[in-house]
N, C-alpha and C. Protein backbone atom coordinates (compact mmCIF):
# COMPACT_ATOMS: atom_id res chain seq x y z
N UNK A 1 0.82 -1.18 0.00
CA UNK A 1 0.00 0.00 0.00
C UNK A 1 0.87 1.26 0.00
N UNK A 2 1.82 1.11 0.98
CA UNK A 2 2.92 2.02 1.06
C UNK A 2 3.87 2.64 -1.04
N UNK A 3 3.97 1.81 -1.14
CA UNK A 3 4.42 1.64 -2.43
C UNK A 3 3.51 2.13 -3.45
N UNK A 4 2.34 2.20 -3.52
CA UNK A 4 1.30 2.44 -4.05
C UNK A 4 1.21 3.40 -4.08
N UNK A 5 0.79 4.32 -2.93
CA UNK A 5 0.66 5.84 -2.42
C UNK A 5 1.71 7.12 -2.73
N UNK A 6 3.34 5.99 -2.24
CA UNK A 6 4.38 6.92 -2.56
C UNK A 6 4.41 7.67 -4.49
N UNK A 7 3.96 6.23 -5.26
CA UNK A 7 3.80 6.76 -6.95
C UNK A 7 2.93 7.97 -7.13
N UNK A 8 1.76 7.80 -6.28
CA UNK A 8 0.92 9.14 -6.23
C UNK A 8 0.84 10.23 -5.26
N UNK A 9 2.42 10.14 -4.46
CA UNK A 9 2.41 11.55 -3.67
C UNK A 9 1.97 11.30 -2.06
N UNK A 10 1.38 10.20 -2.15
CA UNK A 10 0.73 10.16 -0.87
C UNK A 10 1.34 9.67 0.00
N UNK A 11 0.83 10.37 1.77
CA UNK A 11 1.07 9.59 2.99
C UNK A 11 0.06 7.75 3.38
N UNK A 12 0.67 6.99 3.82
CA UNK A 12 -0.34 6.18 4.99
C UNK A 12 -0.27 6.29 5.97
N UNK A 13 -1.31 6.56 6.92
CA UNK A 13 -1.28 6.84 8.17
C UNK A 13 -2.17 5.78 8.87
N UNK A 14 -1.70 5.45 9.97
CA UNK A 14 -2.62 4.04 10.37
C UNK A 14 -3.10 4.57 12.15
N UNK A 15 -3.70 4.71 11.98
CA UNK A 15 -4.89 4.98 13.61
C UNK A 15 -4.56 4.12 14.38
N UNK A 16 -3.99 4.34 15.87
CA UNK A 16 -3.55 3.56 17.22
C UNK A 16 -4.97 3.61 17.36
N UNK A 17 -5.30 2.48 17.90
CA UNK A 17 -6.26 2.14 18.48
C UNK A 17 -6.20 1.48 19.58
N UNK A 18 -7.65 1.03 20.41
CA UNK A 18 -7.20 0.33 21.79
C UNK A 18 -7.22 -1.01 21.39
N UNK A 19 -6.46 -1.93 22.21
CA UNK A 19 -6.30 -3.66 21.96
C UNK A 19 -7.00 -4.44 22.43
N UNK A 20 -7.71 -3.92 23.46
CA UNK A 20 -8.72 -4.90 24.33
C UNK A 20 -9.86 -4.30 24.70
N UNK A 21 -10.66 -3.32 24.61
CA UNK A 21 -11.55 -2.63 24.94
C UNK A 21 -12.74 -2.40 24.26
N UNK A 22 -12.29 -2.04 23.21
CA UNK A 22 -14.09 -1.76 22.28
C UNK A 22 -13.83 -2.32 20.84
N UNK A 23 -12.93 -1.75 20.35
CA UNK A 23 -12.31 -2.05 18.77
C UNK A 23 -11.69 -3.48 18.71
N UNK A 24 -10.75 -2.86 19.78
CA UNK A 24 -9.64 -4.19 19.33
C UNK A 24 -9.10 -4.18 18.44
N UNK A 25 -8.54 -3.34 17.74
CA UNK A 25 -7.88 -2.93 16.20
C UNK A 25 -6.62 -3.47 16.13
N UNK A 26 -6.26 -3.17 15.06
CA UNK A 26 -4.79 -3.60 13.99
C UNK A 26 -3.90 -3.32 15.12
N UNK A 27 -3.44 -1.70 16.18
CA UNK A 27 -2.16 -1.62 16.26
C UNK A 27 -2.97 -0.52 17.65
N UNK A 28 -1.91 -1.34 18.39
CA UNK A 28 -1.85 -0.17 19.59
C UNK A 28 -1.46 -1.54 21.45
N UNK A 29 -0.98 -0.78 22.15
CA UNK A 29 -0.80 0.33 22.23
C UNK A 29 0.44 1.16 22.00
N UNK A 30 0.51 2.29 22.32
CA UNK A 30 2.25 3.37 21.63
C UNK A 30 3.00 1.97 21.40
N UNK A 31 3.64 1.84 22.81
CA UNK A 31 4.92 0.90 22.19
C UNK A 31 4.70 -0.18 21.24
N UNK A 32 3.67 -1.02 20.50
CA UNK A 32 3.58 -1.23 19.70
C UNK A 32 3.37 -0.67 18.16
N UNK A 33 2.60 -0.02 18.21
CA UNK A 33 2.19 1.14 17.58
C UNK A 33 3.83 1.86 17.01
N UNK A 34 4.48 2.22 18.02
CA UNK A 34 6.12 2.99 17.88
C UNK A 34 6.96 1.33 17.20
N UNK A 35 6.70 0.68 17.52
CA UNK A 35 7.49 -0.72 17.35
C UNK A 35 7.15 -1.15 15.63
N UNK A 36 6.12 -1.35 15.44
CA UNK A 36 5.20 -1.43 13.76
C UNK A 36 5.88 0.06 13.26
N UNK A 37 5.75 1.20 13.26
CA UNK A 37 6.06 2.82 12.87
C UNK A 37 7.59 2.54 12.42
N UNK A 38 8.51 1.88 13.34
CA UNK A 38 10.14 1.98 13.25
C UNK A 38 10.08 1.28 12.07
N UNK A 39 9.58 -0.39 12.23
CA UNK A 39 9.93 -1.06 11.10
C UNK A 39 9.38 -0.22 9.72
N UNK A 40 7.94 0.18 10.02
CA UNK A 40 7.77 0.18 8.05
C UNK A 40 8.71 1.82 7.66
N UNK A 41 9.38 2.52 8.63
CA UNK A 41 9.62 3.85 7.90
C UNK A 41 11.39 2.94 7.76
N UNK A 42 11.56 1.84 8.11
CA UNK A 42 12.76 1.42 7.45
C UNK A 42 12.89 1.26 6.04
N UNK A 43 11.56 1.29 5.41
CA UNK A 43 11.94 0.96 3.69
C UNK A 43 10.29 2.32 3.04
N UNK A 44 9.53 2.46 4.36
CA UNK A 44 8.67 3.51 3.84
C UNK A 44 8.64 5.17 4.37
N UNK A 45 9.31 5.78 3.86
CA UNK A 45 8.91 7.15 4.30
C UNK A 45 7.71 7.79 4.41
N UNK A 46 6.80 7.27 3.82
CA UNK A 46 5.80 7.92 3.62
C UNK A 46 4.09 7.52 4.64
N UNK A 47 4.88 6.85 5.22
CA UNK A 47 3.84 5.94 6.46
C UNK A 47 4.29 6.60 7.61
N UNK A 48 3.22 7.40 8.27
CA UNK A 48 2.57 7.56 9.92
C UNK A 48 1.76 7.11 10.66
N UNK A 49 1.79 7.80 11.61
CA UNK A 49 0.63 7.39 12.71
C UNK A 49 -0.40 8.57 13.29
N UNK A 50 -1.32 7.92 13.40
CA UNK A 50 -2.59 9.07 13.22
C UNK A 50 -2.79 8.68 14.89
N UNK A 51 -2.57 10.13 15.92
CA UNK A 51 -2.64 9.73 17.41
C UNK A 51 -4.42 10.19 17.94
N UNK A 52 -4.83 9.97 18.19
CA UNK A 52 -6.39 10.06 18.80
C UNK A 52 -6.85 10.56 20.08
N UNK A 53 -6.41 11.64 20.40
CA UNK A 53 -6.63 11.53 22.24
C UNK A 53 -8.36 11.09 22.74
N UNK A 54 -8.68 10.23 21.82
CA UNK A 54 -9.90 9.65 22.22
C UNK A 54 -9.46 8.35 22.44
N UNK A 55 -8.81 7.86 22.08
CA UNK A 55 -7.73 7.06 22.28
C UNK A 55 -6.99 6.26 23.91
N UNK A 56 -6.37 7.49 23.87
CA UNK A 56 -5.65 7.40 24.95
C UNK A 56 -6.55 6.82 26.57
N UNK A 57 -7.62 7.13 26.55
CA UNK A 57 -8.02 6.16 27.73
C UNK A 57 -7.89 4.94 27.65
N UNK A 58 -8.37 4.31 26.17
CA UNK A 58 -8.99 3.29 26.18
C UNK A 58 -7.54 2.78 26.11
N UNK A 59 -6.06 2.72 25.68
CA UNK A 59 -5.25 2.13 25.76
C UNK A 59 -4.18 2.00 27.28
N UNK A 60 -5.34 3.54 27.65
CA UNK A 60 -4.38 3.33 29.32
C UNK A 60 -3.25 4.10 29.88
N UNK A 61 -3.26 4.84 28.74
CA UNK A 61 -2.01 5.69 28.44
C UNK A 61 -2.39 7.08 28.69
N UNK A 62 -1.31 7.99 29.04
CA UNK A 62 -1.26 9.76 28.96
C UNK A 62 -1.07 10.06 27.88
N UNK A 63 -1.42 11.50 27.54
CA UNK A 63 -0.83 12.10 26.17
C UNK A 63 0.36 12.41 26.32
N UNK A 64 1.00 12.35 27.65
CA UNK A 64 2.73 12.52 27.57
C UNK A 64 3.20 11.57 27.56
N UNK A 65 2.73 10.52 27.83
CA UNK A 65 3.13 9.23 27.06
C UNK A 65 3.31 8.68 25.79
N UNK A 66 1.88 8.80 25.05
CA UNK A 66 1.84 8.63 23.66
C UNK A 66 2.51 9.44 22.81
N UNK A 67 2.55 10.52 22.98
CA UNK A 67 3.09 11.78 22.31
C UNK A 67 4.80 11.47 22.31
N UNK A 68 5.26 11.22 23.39
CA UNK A 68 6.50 11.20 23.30
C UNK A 68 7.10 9.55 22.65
N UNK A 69 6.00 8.71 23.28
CA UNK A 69 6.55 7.71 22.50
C UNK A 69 6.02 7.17 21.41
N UNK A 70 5.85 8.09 20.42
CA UNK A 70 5.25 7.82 19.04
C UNK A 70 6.13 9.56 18.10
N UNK A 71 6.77 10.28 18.75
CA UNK A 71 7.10 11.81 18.42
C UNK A 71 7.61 10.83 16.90
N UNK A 72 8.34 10.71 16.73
CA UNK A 72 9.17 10.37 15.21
C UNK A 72 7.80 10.43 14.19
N UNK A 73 6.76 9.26 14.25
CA UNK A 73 6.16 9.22 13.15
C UNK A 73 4.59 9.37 13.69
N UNK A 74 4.58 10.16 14.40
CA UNK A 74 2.89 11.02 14.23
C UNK A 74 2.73 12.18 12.93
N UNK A 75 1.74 11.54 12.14
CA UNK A 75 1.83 12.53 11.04
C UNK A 75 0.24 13.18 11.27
N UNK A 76 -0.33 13.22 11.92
CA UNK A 76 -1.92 13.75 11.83
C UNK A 76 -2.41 13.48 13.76
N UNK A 77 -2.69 14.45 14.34
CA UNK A 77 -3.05 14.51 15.35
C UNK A 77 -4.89 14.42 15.42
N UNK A 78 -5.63 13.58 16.43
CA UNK A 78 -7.01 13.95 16.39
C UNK A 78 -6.92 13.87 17.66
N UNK A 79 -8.63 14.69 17.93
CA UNK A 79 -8.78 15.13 19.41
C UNK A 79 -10.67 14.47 19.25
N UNK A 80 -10.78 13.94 20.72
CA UNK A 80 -12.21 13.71 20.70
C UNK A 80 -12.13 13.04 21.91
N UNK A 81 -13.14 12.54 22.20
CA UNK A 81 -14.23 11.52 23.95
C UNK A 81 -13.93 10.20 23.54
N UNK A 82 -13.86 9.29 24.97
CA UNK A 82 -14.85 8.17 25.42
C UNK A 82 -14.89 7.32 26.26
N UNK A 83 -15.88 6.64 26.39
CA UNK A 83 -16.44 6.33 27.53
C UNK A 83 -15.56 4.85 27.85
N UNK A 84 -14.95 4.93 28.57
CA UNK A 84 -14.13 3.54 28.94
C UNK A 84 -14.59 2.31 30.25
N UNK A 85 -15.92 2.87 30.77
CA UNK A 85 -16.12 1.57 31.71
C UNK A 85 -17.38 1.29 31.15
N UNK A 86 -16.98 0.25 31.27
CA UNK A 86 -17.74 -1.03 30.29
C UNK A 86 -19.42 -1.16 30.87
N UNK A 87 -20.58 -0.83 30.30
CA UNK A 87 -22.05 -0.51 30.51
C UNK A 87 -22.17 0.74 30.33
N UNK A 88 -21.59 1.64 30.83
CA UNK A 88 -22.22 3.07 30.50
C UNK A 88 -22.50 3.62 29.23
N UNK A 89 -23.54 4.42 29.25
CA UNK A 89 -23.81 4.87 27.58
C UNK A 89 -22.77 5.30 27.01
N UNK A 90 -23.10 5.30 25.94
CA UNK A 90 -21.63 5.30 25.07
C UNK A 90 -20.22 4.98 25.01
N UNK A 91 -20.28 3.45 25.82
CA UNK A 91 -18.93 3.21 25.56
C UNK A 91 -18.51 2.98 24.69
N UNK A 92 -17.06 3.11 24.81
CA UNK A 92 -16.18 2.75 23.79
C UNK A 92 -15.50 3.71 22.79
N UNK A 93 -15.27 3.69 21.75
CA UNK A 93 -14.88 4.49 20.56
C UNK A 93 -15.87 5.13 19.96
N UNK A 94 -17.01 6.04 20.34
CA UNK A 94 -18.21 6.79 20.00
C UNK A 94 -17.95 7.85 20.28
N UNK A 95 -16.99 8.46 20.50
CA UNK A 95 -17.07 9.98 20.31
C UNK A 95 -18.32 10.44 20.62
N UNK A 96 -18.27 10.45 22.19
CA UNK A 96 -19.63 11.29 22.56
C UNK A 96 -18.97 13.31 22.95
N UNK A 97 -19.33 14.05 23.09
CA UNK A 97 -19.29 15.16 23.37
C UNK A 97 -18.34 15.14 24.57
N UNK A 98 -17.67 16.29 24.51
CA UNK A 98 -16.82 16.70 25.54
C UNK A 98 -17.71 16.67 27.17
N UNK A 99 -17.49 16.17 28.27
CA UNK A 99 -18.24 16.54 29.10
C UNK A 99 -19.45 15.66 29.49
N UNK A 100 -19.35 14.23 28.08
CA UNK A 100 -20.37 13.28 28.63
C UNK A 100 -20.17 12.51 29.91
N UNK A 101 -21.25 12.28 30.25
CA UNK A 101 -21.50 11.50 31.95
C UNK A 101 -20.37 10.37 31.65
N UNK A 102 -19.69 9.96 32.53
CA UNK A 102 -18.78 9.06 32.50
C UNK A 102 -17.85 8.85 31.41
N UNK A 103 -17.46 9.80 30.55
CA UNK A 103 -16.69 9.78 30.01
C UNK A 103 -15.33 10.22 30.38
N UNK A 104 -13.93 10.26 29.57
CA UNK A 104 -12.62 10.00 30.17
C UNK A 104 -12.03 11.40 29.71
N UNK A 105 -12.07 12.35 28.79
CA UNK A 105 -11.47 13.06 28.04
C UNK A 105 -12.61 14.67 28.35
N UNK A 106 -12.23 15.48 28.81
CA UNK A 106 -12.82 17.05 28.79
C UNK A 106 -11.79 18.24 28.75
N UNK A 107 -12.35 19.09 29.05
CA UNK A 107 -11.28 20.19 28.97
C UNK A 107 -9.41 19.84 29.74
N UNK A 108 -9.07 19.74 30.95
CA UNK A 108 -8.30 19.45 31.37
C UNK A 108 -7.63 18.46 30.51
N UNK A 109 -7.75 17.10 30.22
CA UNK A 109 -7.23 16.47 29.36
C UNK A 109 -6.72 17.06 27.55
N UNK A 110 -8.12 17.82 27.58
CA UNK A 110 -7.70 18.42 26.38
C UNK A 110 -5.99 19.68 26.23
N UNK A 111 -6.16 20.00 27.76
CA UNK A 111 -5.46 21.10 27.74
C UNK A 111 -3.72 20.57 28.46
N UNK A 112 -3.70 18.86 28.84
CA UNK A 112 -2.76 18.54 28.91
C UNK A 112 -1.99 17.80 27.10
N UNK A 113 -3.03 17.77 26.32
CA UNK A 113 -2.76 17.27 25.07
C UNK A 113 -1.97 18.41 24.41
N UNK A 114 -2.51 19.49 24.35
CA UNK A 114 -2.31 20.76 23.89
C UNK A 114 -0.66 21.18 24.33
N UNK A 115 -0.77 20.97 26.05
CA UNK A 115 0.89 21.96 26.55
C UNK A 115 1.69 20.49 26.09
N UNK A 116 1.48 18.69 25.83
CA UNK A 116 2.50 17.90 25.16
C UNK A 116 2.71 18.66 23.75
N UNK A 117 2.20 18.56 22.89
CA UNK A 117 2.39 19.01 21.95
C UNK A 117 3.03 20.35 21.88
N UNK A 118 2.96 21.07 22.41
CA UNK A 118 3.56 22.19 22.55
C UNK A 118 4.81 21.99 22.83
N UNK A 119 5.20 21.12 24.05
CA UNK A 119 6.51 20.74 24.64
C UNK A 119 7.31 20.16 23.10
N UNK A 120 6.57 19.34 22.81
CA UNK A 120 7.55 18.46 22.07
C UNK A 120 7.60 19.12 20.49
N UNK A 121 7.29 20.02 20.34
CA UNK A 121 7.10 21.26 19.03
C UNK A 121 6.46 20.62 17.74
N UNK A 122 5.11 20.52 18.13
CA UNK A 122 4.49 20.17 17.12
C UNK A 122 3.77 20.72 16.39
N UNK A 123 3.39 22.20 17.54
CA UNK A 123 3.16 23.68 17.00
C UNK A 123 3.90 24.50 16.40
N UNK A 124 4.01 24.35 15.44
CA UNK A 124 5.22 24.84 14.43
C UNK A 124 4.35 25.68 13.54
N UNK A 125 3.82 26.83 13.57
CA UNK A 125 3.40 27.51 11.85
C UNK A 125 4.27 27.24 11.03
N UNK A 126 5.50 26.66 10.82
CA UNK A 126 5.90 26.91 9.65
C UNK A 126 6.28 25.11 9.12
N UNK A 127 5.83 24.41 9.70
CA UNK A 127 5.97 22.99 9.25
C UNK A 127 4.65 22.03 10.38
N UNK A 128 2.83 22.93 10.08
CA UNK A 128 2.09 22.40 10.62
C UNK A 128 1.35 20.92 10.59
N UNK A 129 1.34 20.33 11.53
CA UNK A 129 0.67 19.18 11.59
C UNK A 129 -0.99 19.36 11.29
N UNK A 130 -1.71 18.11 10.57
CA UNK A 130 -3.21 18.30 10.47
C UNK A 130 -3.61 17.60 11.96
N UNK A 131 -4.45 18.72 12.13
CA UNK A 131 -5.38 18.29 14.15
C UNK A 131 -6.87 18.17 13.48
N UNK A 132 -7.72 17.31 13.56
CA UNK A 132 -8.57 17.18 13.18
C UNK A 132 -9.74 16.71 14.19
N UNK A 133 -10.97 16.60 14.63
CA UNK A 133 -11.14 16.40 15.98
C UNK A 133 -13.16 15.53 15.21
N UNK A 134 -13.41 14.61 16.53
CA UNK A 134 -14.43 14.21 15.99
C UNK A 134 -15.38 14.35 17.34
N UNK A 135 -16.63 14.31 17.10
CA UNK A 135 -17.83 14.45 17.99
C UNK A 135 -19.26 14.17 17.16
N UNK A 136 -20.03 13.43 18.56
CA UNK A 136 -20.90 13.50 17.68
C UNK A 136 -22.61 13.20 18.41
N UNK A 137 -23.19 14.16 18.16
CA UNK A 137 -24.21 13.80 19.11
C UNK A 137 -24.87 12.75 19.55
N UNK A 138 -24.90 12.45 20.55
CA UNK A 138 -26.03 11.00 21.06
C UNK A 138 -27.09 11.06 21.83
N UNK A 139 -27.93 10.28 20.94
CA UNK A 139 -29.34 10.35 21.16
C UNK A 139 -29.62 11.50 20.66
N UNK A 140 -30.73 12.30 21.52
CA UNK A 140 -31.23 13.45 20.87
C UNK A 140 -30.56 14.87 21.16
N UNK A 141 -29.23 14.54 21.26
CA UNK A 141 -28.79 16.09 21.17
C UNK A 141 -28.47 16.55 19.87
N UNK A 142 -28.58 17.50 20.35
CA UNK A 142 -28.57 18.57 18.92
C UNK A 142 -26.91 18.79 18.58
N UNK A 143 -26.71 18.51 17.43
CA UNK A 143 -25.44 18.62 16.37
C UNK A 143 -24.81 20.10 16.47
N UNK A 144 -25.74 21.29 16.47
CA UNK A 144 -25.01 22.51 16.75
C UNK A 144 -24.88 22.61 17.70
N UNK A 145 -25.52 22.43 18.93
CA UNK A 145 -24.82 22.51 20.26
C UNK A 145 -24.05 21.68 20.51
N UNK A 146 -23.75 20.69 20.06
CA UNK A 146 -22.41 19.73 19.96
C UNK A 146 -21.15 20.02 19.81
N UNK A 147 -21.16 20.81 18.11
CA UNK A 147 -20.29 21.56 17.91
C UNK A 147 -19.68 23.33 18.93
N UNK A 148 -20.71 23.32 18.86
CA UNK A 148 -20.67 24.82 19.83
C UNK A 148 -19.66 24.36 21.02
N UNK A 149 -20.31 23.35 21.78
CA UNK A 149 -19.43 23.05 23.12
C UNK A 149 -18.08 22.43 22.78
N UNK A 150 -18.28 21.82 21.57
CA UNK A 150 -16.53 21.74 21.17
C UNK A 150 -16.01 22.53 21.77
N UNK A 151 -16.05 23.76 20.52
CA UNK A 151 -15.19 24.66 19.96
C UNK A 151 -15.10 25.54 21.90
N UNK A 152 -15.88 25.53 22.53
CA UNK A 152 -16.03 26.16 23.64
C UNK A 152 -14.68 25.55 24.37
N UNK A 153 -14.85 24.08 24.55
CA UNK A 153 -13.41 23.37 25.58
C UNK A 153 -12.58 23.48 24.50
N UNK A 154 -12.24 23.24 23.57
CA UNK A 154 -11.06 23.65 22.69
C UNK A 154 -10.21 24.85 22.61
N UNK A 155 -11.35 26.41 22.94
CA UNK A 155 -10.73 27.61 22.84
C UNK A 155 -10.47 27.88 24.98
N UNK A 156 -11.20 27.11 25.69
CA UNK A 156 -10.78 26.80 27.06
C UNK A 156 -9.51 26.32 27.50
N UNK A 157 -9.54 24.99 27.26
CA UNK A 157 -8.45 24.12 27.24
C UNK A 157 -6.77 24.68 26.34
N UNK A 158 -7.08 25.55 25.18
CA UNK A 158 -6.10 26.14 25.06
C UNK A 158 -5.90 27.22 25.61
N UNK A 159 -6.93 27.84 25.92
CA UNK A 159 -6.26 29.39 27.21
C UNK A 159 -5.92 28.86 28.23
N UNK A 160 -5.70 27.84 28.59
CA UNK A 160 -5.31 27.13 30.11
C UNK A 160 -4.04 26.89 29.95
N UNK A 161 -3.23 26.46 28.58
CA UNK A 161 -2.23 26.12 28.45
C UNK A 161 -0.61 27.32 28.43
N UNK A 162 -0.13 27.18 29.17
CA UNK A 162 0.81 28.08 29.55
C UNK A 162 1.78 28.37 28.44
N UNK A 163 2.21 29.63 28.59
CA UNK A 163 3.16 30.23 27.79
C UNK A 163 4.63 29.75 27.81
């Protein structure tokens, strides 16, 4: 696939996911995730890792954890929720709203994601990373107030983060 992409310009980026929890996906956690990343950028340059701080509960991990032990080949940062004990609504990898009942990830978390990245200079204007972030209403909430309270802990969580 790698080989494929590079003829047309392109990155692969492969999503850490959690190993035992909801998904159960291809690759995770970091040190595996960093372990798979070393080998394929031995013959692929063009392969990253897409980090999730929706993520990061479900594998157990900090964002100063993941962040630092994945820094080489994170090529796309995402930010989002979820619910990690097992019965409560919306567990799992559902990206419920910042601030849902028993969920793992809100402002504070958001705003320790923010000062890693910062530490480890990933805020660069002049060689920026794509941050891309997911949410999504459940049940009957409403989609613009969804978004609204995003953007609310997002512009929070970064005024919290120190100079």
């Amino acid at each position: 696939m790698c080989d494929y992409a590079s003829q047309k310009g392109m990155m692969v980026e492969l999503e850490v996911f959690d190993f035992d929890m909801d998904k159960a996906a291809l690759i995770g956690p970091a040190p595996y995730a960093a372990r798979f990343a070393a080998d394929m950028r031995m013959t692929h340059s063009n392969f990253g890792l897409l980090v999730d701080l929706s993520h990061f509960p479900t594998t157990y991990e900090t964002s100063r954890f993941v962040i630092r032990t994945l820094r080489p080949y994170i090529t796309h940062l995402h930010i989002g929720n979820a619910v990690v004990e097992k019965g409560l609504e919306a567990y799992g990898d559902q990206h419920p709203r910042f601030g849902f009942p028993g969920s793992a990830n809100d402002t504070e978390q958001l705003r320790d994601f923010f000062t890693v990245l910062k530490e480890e200079g990933f805020l660069d204007k002049e060689t920026p990373y794509v941050l891309s972030l997911e949410v999504k209403p459940w049940g009957e909430e409403d989609g613009d107030i969804i978004l609204a309270n995003t953007k609310r802990v997002i512009n929070r969580a970064w005024a919290l983060v120190e100079d």
